[in-house]
PDB file of N, CA and C in Angstrom:
ATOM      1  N   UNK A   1      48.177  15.793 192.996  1.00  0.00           N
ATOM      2  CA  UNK A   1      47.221  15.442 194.032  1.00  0.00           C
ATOM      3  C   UNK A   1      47.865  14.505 195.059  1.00  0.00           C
ATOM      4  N   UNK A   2      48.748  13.571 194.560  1.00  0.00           N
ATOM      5  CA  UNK A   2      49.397  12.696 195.463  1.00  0.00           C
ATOM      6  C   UNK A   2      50.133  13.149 196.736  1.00  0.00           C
ATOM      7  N   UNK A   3      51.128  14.371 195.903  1.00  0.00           N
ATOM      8  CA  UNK A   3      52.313  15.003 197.003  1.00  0.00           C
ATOM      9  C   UNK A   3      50.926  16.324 197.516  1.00  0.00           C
ATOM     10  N   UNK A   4      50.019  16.517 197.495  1.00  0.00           N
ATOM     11  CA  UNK A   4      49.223  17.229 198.512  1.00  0.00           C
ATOM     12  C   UNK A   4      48.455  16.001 199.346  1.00  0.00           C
ATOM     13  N   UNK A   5      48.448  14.940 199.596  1.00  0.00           N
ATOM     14  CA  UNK A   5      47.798  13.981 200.325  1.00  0.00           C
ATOM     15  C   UNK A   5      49.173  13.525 201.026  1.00  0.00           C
ATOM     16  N   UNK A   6      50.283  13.402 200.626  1.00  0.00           N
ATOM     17  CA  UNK A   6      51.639  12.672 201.296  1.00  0.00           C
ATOM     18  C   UNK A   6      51.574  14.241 202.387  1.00  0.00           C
ATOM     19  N   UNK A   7      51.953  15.357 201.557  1.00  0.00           N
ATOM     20  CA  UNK A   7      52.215  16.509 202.511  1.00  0.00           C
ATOM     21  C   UNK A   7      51.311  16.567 203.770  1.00  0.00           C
ATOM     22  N   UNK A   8      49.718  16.623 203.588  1.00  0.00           N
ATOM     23  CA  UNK A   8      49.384  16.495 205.024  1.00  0.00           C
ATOM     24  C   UNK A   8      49.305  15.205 205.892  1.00  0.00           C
ATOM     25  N   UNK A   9      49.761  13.889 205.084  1.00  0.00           N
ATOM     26  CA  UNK A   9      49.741  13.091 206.426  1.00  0.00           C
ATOM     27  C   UNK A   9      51.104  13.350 207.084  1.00  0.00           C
ATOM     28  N   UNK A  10      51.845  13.904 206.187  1.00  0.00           N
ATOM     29  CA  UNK A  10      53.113  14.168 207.352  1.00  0.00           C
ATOM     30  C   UNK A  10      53.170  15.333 208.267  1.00  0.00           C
ATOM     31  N   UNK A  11      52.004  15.908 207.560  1.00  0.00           N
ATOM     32  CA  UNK A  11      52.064  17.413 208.559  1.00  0.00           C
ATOM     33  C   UNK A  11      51.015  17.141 209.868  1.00  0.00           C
ATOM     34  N   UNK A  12      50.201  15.976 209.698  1.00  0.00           N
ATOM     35  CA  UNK A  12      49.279  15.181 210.650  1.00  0.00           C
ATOM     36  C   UNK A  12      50.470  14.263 211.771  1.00  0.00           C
ATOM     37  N   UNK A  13      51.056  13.783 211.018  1.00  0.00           N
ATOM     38  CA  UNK A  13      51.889  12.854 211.895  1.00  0.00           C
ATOM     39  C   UNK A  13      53.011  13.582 212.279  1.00  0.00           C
ATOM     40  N   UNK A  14      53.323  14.609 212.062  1.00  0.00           N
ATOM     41  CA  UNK A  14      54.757  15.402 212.156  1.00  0.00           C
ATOM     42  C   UNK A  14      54.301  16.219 213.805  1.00  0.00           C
ATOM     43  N   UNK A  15      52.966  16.601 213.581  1.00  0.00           N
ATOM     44  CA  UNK A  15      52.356  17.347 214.784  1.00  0.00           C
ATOM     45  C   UNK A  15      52.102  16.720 216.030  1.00  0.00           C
ATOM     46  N   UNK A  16      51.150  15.377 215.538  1.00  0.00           N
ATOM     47  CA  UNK A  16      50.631  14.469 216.844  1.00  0.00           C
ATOM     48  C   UNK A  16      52.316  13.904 217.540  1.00  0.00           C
ATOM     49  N   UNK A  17      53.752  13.891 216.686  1.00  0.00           N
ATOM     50  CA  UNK A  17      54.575  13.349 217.428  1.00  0.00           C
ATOM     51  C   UNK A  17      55.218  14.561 218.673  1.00  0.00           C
ATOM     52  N   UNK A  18      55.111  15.518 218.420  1.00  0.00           N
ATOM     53  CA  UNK A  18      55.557  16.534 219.387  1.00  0.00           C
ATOM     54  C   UNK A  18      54.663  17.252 220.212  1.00  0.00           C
ATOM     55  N   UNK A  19      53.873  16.040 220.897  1.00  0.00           N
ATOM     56  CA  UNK A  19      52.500  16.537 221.287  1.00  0.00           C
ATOM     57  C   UNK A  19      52.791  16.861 222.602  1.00  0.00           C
ATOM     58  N   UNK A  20      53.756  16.224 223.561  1.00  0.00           N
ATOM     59  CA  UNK A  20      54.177  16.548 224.651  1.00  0.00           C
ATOM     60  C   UNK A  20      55.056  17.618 225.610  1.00  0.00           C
ATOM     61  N   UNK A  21      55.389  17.475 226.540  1.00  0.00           N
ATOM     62  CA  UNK A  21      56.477  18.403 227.194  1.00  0.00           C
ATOM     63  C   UNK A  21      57.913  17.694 227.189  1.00  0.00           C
ATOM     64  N   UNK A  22      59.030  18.248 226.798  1.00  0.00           N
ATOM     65  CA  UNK A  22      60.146  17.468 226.830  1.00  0.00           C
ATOM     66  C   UNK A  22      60.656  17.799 228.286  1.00  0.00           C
ATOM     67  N   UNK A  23      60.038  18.664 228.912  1.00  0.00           N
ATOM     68  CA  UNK A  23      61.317  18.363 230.633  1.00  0.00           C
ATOM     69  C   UNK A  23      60.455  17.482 231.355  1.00  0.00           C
ATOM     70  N   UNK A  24      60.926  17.221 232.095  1.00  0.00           N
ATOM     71  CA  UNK A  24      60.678  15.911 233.117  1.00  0.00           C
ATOM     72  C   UNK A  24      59.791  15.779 233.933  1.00  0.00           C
ATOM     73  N   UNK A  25      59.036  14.992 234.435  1.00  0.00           N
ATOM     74  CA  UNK A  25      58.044  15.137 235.224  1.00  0.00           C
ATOM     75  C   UNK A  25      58.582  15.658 236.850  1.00  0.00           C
ATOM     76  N   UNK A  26      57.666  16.656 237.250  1.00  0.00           N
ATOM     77  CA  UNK A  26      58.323  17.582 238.499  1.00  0.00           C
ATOM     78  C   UNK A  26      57.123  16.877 239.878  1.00  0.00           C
ATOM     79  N   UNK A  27      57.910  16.269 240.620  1.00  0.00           N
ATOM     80  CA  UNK A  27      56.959  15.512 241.898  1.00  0.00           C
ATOM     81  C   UNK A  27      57.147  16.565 242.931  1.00  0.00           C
ATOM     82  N   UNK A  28      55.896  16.858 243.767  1.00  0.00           N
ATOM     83  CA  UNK A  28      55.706  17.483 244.669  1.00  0.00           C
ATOM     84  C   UNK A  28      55.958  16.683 245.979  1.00  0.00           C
ATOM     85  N   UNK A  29      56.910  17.408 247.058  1.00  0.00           N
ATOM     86  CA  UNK A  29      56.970  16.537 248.287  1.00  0.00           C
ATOM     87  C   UNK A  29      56.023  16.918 249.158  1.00  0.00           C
ATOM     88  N   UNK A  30      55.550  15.642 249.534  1.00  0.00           N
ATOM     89  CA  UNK A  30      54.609  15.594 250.528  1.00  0.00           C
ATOM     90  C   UNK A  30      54.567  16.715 251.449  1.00  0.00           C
ATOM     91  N   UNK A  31      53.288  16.893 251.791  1.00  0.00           N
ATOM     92  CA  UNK A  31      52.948  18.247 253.102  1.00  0.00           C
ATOM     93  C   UNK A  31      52.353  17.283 254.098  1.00  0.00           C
ATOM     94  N   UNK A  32      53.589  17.595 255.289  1.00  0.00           N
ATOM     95  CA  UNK A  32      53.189  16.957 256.786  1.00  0.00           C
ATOM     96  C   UNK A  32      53.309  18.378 257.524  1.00  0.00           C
ATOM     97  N   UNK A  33      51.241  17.404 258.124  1.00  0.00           N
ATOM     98  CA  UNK A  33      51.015  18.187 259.121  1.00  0.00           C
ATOM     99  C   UNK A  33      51.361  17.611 260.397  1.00  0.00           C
ATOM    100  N   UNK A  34      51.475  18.426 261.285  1.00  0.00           N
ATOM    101  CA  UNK A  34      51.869  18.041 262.931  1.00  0.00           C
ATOM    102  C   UNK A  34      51.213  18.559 263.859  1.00  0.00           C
ATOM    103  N   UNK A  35      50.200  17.831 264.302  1.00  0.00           N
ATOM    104  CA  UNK A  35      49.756  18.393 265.367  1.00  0.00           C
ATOM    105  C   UNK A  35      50.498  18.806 266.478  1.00  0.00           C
ATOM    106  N   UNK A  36      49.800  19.905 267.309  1.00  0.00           N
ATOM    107  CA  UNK A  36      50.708  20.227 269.038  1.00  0.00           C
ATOM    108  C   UNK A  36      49.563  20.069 269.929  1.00  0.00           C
ATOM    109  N   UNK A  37      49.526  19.075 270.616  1.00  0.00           N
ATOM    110  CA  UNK A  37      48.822  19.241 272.181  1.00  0.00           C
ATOM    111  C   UNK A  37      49.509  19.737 273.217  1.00  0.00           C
ATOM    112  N   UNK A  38      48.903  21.081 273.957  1.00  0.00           N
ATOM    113  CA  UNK A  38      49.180  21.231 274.971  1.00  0.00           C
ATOM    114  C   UNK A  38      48.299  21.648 275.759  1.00  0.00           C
ATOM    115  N   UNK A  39      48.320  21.327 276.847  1.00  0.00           N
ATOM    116  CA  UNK A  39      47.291  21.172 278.025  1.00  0.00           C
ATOM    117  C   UNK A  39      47.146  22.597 278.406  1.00  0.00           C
ATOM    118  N   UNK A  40      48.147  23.231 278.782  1.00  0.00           N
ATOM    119  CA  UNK A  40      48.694  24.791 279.413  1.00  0.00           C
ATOM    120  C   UNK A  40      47.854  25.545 278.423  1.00  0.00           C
ATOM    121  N   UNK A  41      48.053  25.311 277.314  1.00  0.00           N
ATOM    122  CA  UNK A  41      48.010  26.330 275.879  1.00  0.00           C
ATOM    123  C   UNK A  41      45.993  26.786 276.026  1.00  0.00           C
ATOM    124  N   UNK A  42      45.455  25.318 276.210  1.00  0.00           N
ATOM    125  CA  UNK A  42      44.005  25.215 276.581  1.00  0.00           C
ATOM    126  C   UNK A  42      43.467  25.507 277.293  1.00  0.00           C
ATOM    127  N   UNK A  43      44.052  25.684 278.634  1.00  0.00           N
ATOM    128  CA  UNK A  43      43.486  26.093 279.957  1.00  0.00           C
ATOM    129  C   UNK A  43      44.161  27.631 280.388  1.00  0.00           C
ATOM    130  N   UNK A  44      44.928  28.127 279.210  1.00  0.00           N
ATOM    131  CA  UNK A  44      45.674  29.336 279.954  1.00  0.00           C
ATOM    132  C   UNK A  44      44.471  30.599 279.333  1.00  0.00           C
ATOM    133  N   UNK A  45      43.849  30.755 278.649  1.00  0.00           N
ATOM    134  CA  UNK A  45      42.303  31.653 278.095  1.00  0.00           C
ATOM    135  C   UNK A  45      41.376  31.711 279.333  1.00  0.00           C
ATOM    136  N   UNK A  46      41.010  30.369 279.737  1.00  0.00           N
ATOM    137  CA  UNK A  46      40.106  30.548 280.782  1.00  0.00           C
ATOM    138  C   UNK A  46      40.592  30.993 282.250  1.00  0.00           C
ATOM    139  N   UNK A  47      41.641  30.619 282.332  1.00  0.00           N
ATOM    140  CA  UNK A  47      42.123  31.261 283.802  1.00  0.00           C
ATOM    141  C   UNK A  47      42.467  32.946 283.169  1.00  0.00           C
ATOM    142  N   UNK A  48      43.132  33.116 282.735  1.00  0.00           N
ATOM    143  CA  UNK A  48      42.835  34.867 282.569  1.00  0.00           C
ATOM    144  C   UNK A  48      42.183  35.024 282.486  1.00  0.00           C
ATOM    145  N   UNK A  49      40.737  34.475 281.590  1.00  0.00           N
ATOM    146  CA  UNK A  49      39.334  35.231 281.554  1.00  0.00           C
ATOM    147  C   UNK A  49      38.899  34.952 283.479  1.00  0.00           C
ATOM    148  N   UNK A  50      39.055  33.919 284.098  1.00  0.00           N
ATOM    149  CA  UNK A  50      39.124  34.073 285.316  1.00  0.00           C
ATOM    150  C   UNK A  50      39.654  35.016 286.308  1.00  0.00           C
ATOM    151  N   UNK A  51      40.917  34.899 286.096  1.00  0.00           N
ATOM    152  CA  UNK A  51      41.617  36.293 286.936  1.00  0.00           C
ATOM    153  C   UNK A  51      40.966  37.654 286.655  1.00  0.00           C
ATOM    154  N   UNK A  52      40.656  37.744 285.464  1.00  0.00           N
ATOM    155  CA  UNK A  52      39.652  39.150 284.808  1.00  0.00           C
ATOM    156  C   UNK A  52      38.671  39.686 285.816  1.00  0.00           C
ATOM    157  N   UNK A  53      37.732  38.598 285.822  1.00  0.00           N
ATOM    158  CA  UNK A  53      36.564  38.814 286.363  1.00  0.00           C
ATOM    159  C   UNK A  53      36.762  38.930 287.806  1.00  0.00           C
ATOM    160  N   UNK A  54      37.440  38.271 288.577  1.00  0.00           N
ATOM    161  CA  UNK A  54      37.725  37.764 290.054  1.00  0.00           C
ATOM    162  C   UNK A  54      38.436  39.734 290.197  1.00  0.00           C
ATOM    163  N   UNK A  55      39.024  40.429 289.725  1.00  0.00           N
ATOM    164  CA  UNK A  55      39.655  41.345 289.677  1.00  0.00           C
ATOM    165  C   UNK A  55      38.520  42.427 290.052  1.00  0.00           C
ATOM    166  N   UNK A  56      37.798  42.092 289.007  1.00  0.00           N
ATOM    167  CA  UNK A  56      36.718  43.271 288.656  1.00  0.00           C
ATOM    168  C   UNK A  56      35.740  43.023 290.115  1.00  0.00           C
ATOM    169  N   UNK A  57      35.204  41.802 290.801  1.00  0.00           N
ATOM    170  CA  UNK A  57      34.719  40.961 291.299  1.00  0.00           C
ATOM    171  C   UNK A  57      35.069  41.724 292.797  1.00  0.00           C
ATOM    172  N   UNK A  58      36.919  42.180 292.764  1.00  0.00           N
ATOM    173  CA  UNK A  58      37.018  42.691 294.481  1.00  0.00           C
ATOM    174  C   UNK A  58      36.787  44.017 294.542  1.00  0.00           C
ATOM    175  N   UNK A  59      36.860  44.698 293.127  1.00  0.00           N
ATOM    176  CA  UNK A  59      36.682  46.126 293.623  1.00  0.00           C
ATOM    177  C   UNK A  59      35.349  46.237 294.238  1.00  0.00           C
TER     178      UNK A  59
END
């Protein structure tokens, strides 16, 4: 009865010690965002939708 009570605390403690991952902790590098302002980029939709109409406008 003894060596069946020794056997599972070692098979208790034998388990909880290899409870982890052995490779290394893996860090993620930061994600940078970057904004772009451009002025052109904003105003260049509405002047073609302008030229569009002004087109249609002389026939």
């Amino acid at each position: 009865m003894n060596k069946l009570v020794l056997a599972a605390a070692l098979t208790a403690a034998a388990s909880t010690a290899f409870a982890g991952n052995m490779s290394a902790p893996v860090m993620e590098a930061p994600v940078v965002v970057e904004e772009t302002a451009s002025s052109s980029g904003g105003a260049l939709v509405p002047l073609l939708v302008l030229a569009v109409v002004a087109a249609f406008a002389a026939d």
